[in-house]
N, C-alpha and C. Protein backbone atom coordinates (compact mmCIF):
# COMPACT_ATOMS: atom_id res chain seq x y z
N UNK A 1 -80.80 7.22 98.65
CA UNK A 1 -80.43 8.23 97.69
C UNK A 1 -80.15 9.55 98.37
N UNK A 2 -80.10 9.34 99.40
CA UNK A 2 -78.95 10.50 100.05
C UNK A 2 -78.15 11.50 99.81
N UNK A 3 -77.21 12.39 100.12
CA UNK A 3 -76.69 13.09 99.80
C UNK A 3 -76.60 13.93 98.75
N UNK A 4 -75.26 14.43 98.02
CA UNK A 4 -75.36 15.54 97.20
C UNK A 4 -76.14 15.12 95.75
N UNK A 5 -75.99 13.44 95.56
CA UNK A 5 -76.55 13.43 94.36
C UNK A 5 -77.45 12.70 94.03
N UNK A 6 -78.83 12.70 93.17
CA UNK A 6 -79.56 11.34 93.31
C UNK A 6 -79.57 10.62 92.21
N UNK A 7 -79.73 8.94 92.22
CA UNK A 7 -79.68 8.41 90.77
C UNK A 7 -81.34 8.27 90.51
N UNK A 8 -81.07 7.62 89.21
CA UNK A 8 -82.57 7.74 88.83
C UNK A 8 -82.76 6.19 87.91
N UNK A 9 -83.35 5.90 87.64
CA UNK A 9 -83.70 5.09 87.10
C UNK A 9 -83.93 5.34 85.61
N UNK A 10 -83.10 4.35 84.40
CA UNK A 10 -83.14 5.02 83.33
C UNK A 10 -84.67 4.74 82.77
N UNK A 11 -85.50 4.28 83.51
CA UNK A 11 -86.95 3.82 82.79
C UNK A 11 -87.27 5.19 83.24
N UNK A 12 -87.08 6.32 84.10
CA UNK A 12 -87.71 7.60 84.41
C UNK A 12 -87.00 8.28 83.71
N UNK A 13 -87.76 9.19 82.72
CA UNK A 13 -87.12 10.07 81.75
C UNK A 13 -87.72 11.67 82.36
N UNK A 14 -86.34 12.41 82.75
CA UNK A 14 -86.49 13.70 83.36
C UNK A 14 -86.20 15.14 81.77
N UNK A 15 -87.18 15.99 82.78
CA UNK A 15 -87.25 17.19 81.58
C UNK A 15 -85.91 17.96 81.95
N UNK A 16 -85.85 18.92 80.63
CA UNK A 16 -84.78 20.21 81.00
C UNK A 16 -84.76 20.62 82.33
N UNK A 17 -83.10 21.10 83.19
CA UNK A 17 -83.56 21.41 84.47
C UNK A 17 -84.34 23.08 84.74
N UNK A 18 -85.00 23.01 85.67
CA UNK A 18 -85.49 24.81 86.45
C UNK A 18 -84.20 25.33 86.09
N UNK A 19 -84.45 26.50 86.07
CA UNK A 19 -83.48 27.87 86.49
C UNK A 19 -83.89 28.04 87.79
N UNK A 20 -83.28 28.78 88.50
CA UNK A 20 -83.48 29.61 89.54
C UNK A 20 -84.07 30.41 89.56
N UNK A 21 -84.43 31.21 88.61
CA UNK A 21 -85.83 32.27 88.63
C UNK A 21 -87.02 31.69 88.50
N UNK A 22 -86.97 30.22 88.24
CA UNK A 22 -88.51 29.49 87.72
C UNK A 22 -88.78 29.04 89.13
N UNK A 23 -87.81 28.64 89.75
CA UNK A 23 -88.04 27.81 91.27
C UNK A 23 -88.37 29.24 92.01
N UNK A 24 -87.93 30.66 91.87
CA UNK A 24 -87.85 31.53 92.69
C UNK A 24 -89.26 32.07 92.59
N UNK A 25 -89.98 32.39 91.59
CA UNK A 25 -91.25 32.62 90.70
C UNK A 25 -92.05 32.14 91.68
N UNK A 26 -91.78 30.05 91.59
CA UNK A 26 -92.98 29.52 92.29
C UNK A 26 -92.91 30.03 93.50
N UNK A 27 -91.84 30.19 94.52
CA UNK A 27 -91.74 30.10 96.14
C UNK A 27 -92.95 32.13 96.41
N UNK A 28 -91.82 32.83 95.08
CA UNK A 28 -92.84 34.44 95.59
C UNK A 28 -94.32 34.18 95.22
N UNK A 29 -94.72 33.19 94.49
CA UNK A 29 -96.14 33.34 93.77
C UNK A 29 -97.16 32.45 94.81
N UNK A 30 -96.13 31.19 95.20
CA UNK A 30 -96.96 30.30 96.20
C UNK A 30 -96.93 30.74 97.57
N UNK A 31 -95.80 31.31 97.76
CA UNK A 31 -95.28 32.13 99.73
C UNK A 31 -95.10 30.54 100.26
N UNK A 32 -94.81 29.25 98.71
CA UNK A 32 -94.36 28.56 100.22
C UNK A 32 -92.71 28.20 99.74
N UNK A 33 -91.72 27.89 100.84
CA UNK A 33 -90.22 27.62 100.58
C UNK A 33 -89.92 26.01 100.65
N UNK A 34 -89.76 25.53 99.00
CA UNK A 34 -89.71 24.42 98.75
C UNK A 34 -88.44 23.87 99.75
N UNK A 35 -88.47 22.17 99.84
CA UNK A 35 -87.34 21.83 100.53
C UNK A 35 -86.10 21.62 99.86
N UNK A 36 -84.97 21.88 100.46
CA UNK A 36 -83.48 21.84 99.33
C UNK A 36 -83.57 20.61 98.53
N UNK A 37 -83.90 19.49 99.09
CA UNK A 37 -83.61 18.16 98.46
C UNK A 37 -84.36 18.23 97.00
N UNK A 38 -85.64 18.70 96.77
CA UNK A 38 -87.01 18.87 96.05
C UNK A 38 -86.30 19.79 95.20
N UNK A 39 -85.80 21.31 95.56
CA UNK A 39 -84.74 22.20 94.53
C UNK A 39 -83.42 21.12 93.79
N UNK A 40 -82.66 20.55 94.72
CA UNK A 40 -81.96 20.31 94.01
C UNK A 40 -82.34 19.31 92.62
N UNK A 41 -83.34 18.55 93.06
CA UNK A 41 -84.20 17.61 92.00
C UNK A 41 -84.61 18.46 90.36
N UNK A 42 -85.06 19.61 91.05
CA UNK A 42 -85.65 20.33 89.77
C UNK A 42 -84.30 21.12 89.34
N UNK A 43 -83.46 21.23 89.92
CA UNK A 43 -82.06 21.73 89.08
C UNK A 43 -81.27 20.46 88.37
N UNK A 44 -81.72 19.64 88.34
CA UNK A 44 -81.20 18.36 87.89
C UNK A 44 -82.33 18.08 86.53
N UNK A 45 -83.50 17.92 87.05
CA UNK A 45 -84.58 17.86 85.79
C UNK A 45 -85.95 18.37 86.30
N UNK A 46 -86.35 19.19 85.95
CA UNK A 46 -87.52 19.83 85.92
C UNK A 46 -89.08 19.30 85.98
N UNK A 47 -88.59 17.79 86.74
CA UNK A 47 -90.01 16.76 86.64
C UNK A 47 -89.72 15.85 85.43
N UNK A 48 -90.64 14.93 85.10
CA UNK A 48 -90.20 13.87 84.43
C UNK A 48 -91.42 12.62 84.40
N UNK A 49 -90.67 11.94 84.36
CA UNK A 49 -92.69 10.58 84.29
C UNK A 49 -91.71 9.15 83.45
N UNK A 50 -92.12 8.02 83.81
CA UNK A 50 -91.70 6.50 83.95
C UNK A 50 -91.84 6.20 85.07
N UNK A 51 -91.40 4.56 84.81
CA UNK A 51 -91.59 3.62 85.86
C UNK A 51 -90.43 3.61 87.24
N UNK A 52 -90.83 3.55 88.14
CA UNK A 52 -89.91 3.74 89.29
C UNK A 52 -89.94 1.95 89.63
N UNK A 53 -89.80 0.90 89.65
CA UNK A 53 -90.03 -0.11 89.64
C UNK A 53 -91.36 -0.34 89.47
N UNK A 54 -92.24 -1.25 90.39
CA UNK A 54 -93.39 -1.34 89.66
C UNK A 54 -94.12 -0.46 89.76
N UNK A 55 -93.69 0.76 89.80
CA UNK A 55 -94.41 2.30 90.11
C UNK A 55 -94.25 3.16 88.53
N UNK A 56 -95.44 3.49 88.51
CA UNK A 56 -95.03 4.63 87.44
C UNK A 56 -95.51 6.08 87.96
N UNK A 57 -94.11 7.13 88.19
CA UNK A 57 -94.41 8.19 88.32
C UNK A 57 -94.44 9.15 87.52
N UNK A 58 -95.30 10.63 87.63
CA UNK A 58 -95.08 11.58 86.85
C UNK A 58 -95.03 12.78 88.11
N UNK A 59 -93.56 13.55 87.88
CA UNK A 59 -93.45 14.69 88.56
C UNK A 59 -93.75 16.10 87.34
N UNK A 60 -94.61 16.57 88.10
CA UNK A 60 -94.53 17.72 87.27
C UNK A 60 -93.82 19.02 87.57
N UNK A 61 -93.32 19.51 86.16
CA UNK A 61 -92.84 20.45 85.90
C UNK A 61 -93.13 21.89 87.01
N UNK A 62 -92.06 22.38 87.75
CA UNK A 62 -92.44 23.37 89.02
C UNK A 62 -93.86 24.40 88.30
N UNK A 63 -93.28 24.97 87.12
CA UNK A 63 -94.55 26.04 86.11
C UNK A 63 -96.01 25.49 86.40
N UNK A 64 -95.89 24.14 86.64
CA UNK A 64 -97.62 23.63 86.68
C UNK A 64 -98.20 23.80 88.32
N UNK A 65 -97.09 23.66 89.31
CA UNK A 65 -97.56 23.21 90.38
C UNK A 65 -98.62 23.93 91.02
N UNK A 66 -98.56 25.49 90.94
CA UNK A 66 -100.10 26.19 91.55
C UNK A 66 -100.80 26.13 90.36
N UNK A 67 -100.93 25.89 89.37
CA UNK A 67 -102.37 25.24 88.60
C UNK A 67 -102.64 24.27 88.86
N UNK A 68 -101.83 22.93 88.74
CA UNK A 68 -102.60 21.81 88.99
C UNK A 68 -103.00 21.30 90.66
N UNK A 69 -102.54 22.15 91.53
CA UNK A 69 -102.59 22.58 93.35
C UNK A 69 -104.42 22.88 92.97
N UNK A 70 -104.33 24.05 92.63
CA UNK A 70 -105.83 24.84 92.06
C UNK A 70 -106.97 23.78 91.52
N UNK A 71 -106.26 23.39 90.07
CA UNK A 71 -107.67 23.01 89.59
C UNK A 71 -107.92 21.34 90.32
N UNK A 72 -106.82 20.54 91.10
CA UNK A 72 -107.24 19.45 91.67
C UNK A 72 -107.86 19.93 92.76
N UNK A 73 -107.92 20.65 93.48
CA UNK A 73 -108.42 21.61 95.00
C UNK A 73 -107.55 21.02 95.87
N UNK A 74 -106.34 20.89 95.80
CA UNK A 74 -105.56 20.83 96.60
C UNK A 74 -105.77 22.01 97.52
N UNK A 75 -105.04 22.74 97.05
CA UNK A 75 -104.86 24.50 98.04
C UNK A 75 -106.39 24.82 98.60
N UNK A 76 -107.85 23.86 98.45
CA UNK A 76 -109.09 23.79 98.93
C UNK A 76 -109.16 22.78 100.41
N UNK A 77 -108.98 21.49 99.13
CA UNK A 77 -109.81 21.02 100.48
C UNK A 77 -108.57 20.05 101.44
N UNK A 78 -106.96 19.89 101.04
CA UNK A 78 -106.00 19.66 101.65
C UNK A 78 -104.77 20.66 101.48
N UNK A 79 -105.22 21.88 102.49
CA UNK A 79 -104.07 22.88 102.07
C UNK A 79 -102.69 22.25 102.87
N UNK A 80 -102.65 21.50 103.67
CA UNK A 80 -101.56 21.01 104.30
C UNK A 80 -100.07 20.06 103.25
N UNK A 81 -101.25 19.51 101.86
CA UNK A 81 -100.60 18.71 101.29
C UNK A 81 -100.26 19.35 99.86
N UNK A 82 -98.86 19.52 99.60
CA UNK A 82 -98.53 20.05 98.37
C UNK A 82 -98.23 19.11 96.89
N UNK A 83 -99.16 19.02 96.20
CA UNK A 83 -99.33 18.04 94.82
C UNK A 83 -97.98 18.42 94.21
N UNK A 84 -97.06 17.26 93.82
CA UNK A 84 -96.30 17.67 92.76
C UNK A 84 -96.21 16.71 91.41
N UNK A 85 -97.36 15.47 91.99
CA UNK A 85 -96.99 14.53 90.66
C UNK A 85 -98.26 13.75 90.84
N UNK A 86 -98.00 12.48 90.31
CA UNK A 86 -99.09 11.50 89.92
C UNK A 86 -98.69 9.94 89.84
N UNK A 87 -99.13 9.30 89.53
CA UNK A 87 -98.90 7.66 88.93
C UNK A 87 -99.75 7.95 87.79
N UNK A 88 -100.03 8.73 87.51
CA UNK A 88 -100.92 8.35 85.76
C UNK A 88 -102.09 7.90 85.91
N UNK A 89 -102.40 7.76 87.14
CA UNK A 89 -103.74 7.30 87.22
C UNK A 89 -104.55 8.00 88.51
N UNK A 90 -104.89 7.34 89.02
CA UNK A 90 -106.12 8.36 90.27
C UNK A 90 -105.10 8.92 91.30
N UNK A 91 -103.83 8.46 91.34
CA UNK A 91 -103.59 9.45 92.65
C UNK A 91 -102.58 10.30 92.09
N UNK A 92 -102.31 11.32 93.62
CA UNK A 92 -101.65 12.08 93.07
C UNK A 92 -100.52 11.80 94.35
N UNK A 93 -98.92 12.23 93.97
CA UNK A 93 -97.96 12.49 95.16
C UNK A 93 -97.79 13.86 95.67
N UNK A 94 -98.04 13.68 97.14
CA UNK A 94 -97.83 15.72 97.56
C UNK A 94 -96.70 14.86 98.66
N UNK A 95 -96.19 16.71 99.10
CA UNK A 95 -95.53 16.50 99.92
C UNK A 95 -96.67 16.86 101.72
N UNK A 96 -96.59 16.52 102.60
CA UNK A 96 -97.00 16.46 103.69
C UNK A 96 -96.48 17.82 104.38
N UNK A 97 -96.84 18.71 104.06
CA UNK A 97 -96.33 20.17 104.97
C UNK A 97 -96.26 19.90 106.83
N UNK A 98 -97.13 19.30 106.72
CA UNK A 98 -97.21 19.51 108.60
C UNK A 98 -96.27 18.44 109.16
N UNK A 99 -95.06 17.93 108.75
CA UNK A 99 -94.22 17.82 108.80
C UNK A 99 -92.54 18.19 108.55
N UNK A 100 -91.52 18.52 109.76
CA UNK A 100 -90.58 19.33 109.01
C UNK A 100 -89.81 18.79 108.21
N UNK A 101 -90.09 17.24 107.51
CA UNK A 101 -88.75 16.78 106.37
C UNK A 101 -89.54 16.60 105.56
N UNK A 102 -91.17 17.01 105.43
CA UNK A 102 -91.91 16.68 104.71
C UNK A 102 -91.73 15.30 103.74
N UNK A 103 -92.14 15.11 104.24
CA UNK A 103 -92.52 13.43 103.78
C UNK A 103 -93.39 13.24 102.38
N UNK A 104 -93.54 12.17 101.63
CA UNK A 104 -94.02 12.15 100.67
C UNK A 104 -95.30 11.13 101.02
N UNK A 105 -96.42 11.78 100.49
CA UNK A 105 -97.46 11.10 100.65
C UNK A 105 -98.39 10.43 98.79
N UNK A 106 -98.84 9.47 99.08
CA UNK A 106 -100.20 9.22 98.00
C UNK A 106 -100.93 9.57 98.49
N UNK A 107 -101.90 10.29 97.72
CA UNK A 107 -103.67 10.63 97.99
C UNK A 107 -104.33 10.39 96.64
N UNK A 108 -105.71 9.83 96.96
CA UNK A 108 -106.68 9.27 95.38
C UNK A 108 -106.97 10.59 95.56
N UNK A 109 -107.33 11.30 93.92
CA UNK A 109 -108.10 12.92 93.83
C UNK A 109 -109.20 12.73 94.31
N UNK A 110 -110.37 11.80 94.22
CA UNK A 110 -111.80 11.28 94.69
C UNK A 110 -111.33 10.20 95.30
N UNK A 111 -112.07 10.10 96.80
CA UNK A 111 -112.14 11.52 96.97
C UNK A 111 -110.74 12.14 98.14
N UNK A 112 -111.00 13.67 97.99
CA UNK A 112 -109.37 13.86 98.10
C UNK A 112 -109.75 14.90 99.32
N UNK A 113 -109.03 13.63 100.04
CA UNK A 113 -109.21 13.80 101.77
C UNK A 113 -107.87 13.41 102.01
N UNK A 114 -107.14 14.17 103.50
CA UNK A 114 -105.96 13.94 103.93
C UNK A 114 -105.96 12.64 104.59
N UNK A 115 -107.08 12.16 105.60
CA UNK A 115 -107.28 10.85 106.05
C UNK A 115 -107.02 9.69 104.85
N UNK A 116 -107.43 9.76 103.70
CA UNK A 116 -107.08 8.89 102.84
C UNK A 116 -105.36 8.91 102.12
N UNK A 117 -104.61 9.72 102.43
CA UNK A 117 -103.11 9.61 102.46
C UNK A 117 -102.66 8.34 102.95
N UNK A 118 -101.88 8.03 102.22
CA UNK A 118 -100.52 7.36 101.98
C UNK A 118 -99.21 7.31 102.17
N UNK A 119 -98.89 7.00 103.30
CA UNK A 119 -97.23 7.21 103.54
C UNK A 119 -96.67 6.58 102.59
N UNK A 120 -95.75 7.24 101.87
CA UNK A 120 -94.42 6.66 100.63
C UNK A 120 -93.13 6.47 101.12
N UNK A 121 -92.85 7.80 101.67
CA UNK A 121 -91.38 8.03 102.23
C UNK A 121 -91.27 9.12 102.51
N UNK A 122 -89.95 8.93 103.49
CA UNK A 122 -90.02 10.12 104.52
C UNK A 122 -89.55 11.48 104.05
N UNK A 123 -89.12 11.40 102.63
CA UNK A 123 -88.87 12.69 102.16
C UNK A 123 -88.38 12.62 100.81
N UNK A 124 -88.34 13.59 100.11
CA UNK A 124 -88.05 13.29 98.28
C UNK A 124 -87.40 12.75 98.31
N UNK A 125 -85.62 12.63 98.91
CA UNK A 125 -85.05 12.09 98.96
C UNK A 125 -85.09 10.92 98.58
N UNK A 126 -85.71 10.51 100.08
CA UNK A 126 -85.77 8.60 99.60
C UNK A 126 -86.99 8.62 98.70
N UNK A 127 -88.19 9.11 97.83
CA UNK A 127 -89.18 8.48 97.06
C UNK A 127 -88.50 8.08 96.01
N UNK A 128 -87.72 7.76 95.11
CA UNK A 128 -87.10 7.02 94.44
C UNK A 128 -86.55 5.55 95.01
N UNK A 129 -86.27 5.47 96.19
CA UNK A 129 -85.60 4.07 96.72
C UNK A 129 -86.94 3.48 97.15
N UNK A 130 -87.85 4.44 97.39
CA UNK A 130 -89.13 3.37 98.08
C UNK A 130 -89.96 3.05 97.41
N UNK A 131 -90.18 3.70 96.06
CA UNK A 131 -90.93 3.21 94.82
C UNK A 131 -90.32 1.92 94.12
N UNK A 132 -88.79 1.75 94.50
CA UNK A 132 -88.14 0.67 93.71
C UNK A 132 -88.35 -0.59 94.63
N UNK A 133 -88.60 -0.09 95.81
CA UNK A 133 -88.53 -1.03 96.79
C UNK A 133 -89.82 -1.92 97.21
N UNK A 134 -91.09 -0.86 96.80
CA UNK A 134 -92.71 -1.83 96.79
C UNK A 134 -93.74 -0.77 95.80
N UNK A 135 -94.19 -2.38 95.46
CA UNK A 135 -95.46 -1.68 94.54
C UNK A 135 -96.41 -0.93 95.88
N UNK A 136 -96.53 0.30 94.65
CA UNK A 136 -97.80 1.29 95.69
C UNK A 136 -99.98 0.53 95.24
N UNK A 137 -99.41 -0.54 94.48
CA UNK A 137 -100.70 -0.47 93.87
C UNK A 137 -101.10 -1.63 95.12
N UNK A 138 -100.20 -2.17 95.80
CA UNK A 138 -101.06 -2.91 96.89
C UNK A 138 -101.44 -2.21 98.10
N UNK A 139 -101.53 -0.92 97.85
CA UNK A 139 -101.92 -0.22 99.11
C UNK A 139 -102.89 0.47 98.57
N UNK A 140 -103.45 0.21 97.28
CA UNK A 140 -104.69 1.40 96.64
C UNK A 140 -105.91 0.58 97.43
């Protein structure tokens, strides 16, 4: 899912897209500079939640991301890893900062240690082709 545009799967139902002042908001409020691929996603739909094959994701909406960073203790006890979604159930998807294409990782919230990460894929980009491609529940 490469380039300028990405498909989606019609079982994933995406929200209204960001503006540019909502994406701009988070980057002055968080000091961190999301990656283009991740912007262009939220100018397309603003997060969203369904099944990615046998995956069910929920991206959340950019407005939530330093609250739910906060009250999961992300920005505590894995400041390296930036939360932007879920499977609906114990884990959550961040992106992997200490990498420069930032990569997409799983982590369980309990307990929510970077050693217990999950490689998904190597960057937003592809997490749509690699959710279609294997269940994540045989790696819980």
């Amino acid at each position: 899912m490469g380039g300028a545009t990405m498909d989606f799967p019609k079982s994933f139902k995406g929200n209204a897209p960001a503006s540019d002042s909502v994406i701009q908001t988070f980057e002055q409020q968080s000091g961190i500079k999301l990656p283009d691929q991740y912007v262009r996603f939220l100018k397309t739909m603003n997060g969203g939640e369904g099944f990615v094959g046998a995956n069910y994701l929920v991206v959340f909406p950019i407005e939530k991301l330093i609250e739910y960073n906060r009250g999961y203790g992300f920005d505590k006890w894995v400041p390296d890893l930036l939360l932007f979604g879920s499977n609906g159930a114990g884990e959550g998807f961040a992106f992997d900062r200490c990498h420069a294409a930032w990569p997409v990782v799983m982590v369980p919230f309990v307990p929510l240690e970077v050693q217990n990460a999950i490689s998904v894929s190597e960057s937003f980009n592809s997490l749509f082709d690699s959710l279609l491609k294997r269940d994540l529940a045989d790696l819980i």
